[in-house]
C-alpha atoms as a PDB file:
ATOM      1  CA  UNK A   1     -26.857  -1.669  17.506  1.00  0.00           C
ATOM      2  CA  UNK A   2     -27.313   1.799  18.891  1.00  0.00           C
ATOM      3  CA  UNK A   3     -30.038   1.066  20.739  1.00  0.00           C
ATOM      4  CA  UNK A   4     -28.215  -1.767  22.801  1.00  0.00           C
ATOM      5  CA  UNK A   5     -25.301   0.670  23.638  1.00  0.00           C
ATOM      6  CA  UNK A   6     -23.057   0.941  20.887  1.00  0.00           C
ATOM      7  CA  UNK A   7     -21.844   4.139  19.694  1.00  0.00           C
ATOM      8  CA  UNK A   8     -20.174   4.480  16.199  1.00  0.00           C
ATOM      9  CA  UNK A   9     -18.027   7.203  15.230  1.00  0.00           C
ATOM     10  CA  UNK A  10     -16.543   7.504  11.874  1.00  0.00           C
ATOM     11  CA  UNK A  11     -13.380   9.731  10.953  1.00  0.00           C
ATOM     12  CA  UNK A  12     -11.963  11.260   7.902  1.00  0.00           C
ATOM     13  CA  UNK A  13      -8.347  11.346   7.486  1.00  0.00           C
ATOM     14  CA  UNK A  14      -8.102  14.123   4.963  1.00  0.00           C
ATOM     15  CA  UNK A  15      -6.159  16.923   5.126  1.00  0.00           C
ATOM     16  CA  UNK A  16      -8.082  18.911   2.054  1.00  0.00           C
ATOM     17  CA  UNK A  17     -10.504  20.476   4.204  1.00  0.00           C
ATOM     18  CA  UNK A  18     -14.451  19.427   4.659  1.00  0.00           C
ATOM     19  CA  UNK A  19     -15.569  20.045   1.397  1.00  0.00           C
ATOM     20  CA  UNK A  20     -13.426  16.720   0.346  1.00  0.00           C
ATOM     21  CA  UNK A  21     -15.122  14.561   2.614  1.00  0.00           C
ATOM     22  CA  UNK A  22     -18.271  15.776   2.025  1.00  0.00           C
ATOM     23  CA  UNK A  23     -19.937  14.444  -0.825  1.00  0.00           C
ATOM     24  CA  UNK A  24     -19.408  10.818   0.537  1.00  0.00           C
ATOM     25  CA  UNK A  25     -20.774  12.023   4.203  1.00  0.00           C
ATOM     26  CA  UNK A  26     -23.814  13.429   2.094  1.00  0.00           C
ATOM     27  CA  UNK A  27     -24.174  10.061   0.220  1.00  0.00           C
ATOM     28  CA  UNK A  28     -23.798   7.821   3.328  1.00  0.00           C
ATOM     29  CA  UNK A  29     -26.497  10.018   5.589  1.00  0.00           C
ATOM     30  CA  UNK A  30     -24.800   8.503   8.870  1.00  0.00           C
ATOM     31  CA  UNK A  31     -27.021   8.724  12.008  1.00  0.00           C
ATOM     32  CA  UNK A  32     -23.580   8.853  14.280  1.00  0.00           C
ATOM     33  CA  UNK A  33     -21.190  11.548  14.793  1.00  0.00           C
ATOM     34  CA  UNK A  34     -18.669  11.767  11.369  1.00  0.00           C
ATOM     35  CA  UNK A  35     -15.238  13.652  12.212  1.00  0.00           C
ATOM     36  CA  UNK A  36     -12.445  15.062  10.151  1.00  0.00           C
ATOM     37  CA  UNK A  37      -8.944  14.462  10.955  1.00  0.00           C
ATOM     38  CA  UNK A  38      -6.896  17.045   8.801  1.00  0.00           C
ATOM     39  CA  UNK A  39      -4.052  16.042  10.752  1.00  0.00           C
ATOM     40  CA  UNK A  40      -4.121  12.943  10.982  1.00  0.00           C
ATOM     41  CA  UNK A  41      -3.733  12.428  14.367  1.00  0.00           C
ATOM     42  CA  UNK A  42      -5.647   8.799  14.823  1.00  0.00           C
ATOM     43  CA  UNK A  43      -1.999   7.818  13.108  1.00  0.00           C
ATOM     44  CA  UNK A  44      -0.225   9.072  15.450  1.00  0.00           C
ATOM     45  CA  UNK A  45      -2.276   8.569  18.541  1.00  0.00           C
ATOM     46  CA  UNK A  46      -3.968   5.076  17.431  1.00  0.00           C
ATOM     47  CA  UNK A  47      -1.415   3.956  15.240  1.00  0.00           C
ATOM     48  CA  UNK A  48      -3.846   3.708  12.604  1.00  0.00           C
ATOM     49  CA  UNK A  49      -1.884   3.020   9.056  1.00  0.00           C
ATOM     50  CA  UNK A  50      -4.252   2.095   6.682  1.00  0.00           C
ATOM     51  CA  UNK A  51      -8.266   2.566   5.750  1.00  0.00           C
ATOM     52  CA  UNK A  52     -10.673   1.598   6.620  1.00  0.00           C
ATOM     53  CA  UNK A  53      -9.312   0.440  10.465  1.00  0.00           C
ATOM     54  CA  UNK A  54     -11.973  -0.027  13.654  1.00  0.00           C
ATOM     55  CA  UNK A  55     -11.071   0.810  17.153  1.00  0.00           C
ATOM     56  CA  UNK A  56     -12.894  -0.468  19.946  1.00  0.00           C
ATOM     57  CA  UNK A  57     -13.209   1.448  22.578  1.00  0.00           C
ATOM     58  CA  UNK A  58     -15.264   0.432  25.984  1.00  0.00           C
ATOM     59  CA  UNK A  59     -17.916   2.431  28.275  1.00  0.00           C
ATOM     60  CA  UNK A  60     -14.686   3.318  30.373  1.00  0.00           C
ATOM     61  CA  UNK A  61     -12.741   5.401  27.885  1.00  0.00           C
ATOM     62  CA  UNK A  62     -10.142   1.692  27.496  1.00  0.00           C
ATOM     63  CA  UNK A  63      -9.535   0.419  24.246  1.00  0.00           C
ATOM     64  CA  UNK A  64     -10.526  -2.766  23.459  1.00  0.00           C
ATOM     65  CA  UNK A  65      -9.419  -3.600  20.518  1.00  0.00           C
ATOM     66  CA  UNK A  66      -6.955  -1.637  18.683  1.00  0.00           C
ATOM     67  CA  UNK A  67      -6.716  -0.253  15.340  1.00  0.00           C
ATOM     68  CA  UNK A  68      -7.631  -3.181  12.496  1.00  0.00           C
ATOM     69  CA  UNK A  69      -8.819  -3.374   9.439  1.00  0.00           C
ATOM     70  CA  UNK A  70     -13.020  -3.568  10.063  1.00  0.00           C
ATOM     71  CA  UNK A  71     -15.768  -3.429   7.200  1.00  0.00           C
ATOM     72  CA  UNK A  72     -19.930  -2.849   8.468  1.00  0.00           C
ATOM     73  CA  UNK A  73     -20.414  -5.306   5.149  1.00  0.00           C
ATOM     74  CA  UNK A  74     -19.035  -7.317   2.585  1.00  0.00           C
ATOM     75  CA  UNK A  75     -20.277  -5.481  -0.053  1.00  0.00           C
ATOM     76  CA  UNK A  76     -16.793  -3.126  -1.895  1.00  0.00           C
ATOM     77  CA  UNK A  77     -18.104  -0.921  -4.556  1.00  0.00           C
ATOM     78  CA  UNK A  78     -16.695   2.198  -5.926  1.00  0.00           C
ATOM     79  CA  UNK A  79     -18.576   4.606  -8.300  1.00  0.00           C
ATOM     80  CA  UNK A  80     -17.941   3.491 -11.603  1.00  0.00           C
ATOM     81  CA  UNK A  81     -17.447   6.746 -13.359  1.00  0.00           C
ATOM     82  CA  UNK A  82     -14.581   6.996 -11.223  1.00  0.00           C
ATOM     83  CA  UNK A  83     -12.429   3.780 -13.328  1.00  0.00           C
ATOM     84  CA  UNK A  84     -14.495   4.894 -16.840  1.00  0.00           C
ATOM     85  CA  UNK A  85     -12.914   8.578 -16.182  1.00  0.00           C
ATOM     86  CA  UNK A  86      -9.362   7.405 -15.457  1.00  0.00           C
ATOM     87  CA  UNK A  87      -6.415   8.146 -17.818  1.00  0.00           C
ATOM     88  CA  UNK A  88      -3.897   5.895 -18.370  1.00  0.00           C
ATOM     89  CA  UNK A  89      -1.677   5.691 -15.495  1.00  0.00           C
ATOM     90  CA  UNK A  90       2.031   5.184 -15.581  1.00  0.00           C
ATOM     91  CA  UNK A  91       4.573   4.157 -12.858  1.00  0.00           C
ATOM     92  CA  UNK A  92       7.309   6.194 -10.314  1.00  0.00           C
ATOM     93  CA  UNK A  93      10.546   6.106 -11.355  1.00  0.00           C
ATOM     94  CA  UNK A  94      11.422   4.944  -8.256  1.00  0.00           C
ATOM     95  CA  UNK A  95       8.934   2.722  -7.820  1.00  0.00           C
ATOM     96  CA  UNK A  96      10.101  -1.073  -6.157  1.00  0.00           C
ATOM     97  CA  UNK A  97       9.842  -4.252  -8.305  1.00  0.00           C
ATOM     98  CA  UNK A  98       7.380  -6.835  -7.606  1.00  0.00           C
ATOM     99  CA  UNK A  99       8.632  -9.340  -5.037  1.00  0.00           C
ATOM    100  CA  UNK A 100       8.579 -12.955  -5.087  1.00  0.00           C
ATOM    101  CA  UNK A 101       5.692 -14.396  -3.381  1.00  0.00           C
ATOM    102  CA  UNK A 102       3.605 -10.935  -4.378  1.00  0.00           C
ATOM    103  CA  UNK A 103       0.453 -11.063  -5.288  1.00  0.00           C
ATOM    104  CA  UNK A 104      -0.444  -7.634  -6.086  1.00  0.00           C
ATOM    105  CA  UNK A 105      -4.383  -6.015  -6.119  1.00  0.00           C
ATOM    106  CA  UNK A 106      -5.303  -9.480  -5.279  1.00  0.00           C
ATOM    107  CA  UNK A 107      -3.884  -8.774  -1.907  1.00  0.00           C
ATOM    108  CA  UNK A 108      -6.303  -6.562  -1.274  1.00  0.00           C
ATOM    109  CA  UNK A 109      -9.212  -9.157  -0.741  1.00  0.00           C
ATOM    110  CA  UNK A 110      -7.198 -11.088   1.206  1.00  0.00           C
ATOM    111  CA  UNK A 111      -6.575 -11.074   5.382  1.00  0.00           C
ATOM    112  CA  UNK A 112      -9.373  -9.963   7.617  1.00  0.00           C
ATOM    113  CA  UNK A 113     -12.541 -11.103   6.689  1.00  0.00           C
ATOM    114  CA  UNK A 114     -15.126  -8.309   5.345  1.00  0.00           C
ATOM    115  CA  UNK A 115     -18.186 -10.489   6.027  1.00  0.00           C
ATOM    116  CA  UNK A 116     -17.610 -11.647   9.445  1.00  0.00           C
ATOM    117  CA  UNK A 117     -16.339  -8.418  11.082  1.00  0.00           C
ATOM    118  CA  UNK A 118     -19.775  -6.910  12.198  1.00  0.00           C
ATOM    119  CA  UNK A 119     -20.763 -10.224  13.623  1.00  0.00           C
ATOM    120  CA  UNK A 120     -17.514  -9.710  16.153  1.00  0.00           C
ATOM    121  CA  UNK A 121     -18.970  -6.471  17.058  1.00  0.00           C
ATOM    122  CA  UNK A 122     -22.404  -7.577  17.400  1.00  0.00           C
ATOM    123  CA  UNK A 123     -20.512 -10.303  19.822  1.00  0.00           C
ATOM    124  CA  UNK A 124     -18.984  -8.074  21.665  1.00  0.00           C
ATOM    125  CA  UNK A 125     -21.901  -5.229  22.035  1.00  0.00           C
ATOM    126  CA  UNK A 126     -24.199  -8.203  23.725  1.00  0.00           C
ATOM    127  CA  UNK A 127     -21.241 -10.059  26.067  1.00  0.00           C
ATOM    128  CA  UNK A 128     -19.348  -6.926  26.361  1.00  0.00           C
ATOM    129  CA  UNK A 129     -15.656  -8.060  28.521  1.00  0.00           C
ATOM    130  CA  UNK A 130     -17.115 -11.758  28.496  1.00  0.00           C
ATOM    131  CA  UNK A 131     -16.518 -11.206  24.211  1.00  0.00           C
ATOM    132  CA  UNK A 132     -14.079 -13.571  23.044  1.00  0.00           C
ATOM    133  CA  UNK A 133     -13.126 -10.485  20.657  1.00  0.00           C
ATOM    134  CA  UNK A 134     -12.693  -8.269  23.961  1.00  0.00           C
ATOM    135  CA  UNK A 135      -9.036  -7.819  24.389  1.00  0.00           C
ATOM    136  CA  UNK A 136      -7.412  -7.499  28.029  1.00  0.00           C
ATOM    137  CA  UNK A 137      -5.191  -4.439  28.397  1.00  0.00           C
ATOM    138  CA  UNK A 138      -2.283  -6.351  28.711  1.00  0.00           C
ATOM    139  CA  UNK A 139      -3.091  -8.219  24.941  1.00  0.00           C
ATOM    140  CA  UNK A 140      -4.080  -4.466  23.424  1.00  0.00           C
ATOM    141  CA  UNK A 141      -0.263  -3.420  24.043  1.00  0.00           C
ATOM    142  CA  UNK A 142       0.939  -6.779  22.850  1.00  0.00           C
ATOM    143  CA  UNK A 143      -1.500  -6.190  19.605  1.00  0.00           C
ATOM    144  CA  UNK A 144      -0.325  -2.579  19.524  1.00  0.00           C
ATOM    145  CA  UNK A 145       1.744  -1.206  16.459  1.00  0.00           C
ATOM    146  CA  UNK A 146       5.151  -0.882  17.773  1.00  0.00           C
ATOM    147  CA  UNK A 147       6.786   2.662  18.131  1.00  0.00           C
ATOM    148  CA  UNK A 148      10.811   2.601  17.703  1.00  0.00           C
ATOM    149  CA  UNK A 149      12.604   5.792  16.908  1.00  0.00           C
ATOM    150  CA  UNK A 150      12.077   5.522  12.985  1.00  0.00           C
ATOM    151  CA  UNK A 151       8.051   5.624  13.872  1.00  0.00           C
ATOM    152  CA  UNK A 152       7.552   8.836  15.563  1.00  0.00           C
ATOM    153  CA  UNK A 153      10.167  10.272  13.217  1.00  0.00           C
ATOM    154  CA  UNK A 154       8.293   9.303  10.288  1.00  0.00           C
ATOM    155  CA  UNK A 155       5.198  11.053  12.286  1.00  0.00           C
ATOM    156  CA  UNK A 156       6.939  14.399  12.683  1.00  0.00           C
ATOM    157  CA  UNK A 157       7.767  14.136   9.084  1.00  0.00           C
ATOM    158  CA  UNK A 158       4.386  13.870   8.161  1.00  0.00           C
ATOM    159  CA  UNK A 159       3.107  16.558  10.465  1.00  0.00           C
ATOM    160  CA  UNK A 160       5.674  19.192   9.075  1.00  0.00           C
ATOM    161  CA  UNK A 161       4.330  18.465   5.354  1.00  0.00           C
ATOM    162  CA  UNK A 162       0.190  18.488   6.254  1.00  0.00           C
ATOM    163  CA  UNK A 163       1.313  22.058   7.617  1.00  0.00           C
ATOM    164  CA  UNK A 164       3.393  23.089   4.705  1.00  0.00           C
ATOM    165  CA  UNK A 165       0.898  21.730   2.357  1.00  0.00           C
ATOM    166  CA  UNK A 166      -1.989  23.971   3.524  1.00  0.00           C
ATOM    167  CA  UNK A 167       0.048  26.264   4.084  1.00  0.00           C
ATOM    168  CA  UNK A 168       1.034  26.335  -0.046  1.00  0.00           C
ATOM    169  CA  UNK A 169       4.214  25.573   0.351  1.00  0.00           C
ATOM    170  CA  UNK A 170       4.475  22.610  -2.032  1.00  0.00           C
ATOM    171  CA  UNK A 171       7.836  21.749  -2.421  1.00  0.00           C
ATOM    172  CA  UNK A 172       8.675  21.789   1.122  1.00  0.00           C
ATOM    173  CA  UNK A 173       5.977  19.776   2.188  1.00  0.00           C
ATOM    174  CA  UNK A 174       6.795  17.148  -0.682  1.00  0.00           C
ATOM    175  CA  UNK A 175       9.927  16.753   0.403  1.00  0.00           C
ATOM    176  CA  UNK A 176       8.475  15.836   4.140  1.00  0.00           C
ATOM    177  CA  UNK A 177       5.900  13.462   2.747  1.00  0.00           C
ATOM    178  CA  UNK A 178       8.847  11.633   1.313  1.00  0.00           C
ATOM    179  CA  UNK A 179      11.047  11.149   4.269  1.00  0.00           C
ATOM    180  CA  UNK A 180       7.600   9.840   6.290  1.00  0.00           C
ATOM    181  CA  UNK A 181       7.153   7.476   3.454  1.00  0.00           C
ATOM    182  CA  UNK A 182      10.589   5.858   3.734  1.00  0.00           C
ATOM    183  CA  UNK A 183      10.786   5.793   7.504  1.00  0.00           C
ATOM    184  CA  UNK A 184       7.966   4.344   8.053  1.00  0.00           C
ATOM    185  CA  UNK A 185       6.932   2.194   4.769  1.00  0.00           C
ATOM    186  CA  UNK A 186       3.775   0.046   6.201  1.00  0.00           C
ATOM    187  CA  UNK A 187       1.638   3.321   6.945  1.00  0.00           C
ATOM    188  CA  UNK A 188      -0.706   3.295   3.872  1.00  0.00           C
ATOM    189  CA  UNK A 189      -2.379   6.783   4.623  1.00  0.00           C
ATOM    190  CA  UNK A 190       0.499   8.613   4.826  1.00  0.00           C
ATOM    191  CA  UNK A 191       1.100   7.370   1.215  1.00  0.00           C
ATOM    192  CA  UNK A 192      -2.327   7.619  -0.230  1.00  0.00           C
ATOM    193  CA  UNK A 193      -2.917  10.844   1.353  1.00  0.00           C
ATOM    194  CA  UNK A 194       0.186  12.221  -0.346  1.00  0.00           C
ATOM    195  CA  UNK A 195      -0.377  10.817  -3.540  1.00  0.00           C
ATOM    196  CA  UNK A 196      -4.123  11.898  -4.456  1.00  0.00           C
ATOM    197  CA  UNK A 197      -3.073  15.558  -3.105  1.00  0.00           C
ATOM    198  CA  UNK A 198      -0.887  15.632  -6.059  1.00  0.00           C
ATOM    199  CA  UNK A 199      -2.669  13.252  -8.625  1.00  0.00           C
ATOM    200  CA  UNK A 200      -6.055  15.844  -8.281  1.00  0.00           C
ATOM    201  CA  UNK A 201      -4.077  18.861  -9.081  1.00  0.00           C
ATOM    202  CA  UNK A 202      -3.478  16.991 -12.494  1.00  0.00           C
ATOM    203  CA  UNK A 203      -6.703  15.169 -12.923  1.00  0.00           C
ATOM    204  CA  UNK A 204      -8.700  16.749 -10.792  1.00  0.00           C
ATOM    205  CA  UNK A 205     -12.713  16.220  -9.068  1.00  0.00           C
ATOM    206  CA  UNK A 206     -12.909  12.138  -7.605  1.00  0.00           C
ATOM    207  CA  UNK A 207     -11.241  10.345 -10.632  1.00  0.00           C
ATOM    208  CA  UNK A 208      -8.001  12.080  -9.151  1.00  0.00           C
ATOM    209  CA  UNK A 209      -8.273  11.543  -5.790  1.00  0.00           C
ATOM    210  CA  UNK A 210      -8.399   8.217  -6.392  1.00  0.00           C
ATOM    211  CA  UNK A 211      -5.462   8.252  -9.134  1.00  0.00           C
ATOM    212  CA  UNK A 212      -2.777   8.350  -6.698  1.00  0.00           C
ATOM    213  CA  UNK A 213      -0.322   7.753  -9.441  1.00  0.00           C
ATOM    214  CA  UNK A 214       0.993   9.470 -12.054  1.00  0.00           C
ATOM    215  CA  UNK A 215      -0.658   9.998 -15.425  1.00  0.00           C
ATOM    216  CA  UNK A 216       0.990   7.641 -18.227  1.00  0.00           C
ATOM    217  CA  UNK A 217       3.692   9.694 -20.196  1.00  0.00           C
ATOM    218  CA  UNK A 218       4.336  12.525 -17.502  1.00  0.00           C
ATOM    219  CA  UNK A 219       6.302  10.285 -15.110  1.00  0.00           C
ATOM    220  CA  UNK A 220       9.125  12.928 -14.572  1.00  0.00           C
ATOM    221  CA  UNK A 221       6.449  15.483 -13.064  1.00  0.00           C
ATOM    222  CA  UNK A 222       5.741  12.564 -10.274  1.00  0.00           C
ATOM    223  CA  UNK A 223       7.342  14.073  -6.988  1.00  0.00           C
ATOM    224  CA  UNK A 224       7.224  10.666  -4.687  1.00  0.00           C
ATOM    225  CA  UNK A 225       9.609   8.001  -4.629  1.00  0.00           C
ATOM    226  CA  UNK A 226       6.307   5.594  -5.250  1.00  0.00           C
ATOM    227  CA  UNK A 227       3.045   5.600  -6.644  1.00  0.00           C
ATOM    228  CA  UNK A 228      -0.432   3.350  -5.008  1.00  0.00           C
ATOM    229  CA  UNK A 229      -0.613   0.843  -7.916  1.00  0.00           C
ATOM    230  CA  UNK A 230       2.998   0.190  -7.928  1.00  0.00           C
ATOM    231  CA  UNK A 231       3.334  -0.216  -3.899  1.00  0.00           C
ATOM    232  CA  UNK A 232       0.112  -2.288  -4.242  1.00  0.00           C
ATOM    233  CA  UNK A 233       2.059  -4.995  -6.674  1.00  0.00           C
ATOM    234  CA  UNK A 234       4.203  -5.916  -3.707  1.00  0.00           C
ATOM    235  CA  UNK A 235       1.754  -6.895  -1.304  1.00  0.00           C
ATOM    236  CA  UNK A 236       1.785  -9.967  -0.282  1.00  0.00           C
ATOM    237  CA  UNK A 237      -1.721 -12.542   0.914  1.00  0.00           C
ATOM    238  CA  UNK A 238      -2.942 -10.873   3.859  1.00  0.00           C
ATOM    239  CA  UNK A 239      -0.847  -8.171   4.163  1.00  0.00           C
ATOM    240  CA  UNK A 240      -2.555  -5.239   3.140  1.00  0.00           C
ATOM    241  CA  UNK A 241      -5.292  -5.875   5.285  1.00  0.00           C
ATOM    242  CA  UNK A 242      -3.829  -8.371   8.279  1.00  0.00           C
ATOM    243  CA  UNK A 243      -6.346 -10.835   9.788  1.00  0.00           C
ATOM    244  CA  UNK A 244      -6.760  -9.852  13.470  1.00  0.00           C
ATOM    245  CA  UNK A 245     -10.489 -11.673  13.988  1.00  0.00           C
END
């Protein structure tokens, strides 16, 4: 769609440095402009709170649509030496239970629709504001994550602990990654990029990145209140990935 006027930029929010993100860069060869976010500031200046989320953005600088979940395909793979290479997890000891009504990884194929999303873009990149996906100004802010007090706290939180982190000072920054985690529950990537920091110090290389939990019989070690397989049991249908389109 480049050729028609579309310009796609992709962003990595990974606070581990380039060398993290680069293998899958590598793998993809993009022909647009791939950024990293070490900071994570599309968070806090999107509100962006989970991956992978699509922001349209107009010829004007005005956003058009804002942050959702957005797929180019339908296709969802993941290396499979990454599952055959993964020890036995275990659970937080803090970890919630699974609600009523849950439904758990399921929830993860559920809500916005993977197949159709490019064809809204496609929509959009021919009709441009005449798009019944194009989103008045007025309907972005009403579509816009709200921002109460508990929000931007959560955001500070998170800021102080990407600092101490690469800064090396682990237990501080811990502690931080916590406190954004309870304040502001919803935001997936400040809880996934907290918990495969830790899980690849123990397991190390992409297995551990992808861990995210702790390994099975060296629960104590686990510093967060949570782990991503255990917060993923309470999703509910559609929540994980909410149906905008």
């Amino acid at each position: 769609m480049h050729p028609h006027g579309l310009e796609v930029v992709t962003v990595s929010l990974e606070l581990s440095g380039p060398e993290t993100s680069r293998p899958y860069l590598e793998a993809a060869r993009p022909e647009h402009p791939s950024l990293l976010d070490p900071t994570h500031r599309m968070d806090s200046l999107f509100g962006v709170v989970n991956i992978p989320n699509v922001v349209w953005i107009d010829e004007q600088g005005v956003i058009v649509r804002p942050p959702e979940p957005g797929w180019p395909t339908a296709d969802r793979e993941m290396p499979s030496e990454i599952f055959t290479a993964m020890p036995r997890l275990g659970r937080a000891h803090a970890a919630p239970a699974r609600p009523q009504g849950a439904v758990g990884a399921r929830g993860l194929e559920t809500g916005q629709n993977r197949a159709t999303y490019a064809d809204a873009i496609r929509d959009w990149v021919e009709k441009g504001s005449a798009s019944r996906y194009a989103l008045t100004p007025s309907d972005v802010i009403a579509r816009s994550q709200p921002r109460p007090p508990e929000v931007s706290e959560a955001a500070a939180h998170f800021e102080l602990a990407d600092h101490l982190w690469r800064t090396g000072r682990r237990e501080a920054a811990i502690a931080h990654f916590n406190a954004s985690h309870r304040l502001q529950p919803e935001n997936w990537t400040y809880r996934r990029q907290a918990y495969s920091l830790v899980s690849a110090e123990r397991i190390g290389g992409e297995t551990g990145r992808f861990a995210q939990g702790p390994v099975e019989g060296e629960e104590d070690a686990w510093p967060f209140d949570s782990d991503f397989r255990s917060q993923v049991a309470t999703v509910r249908e559609g929540e994980y990935y909410p149906r905008t389109l």
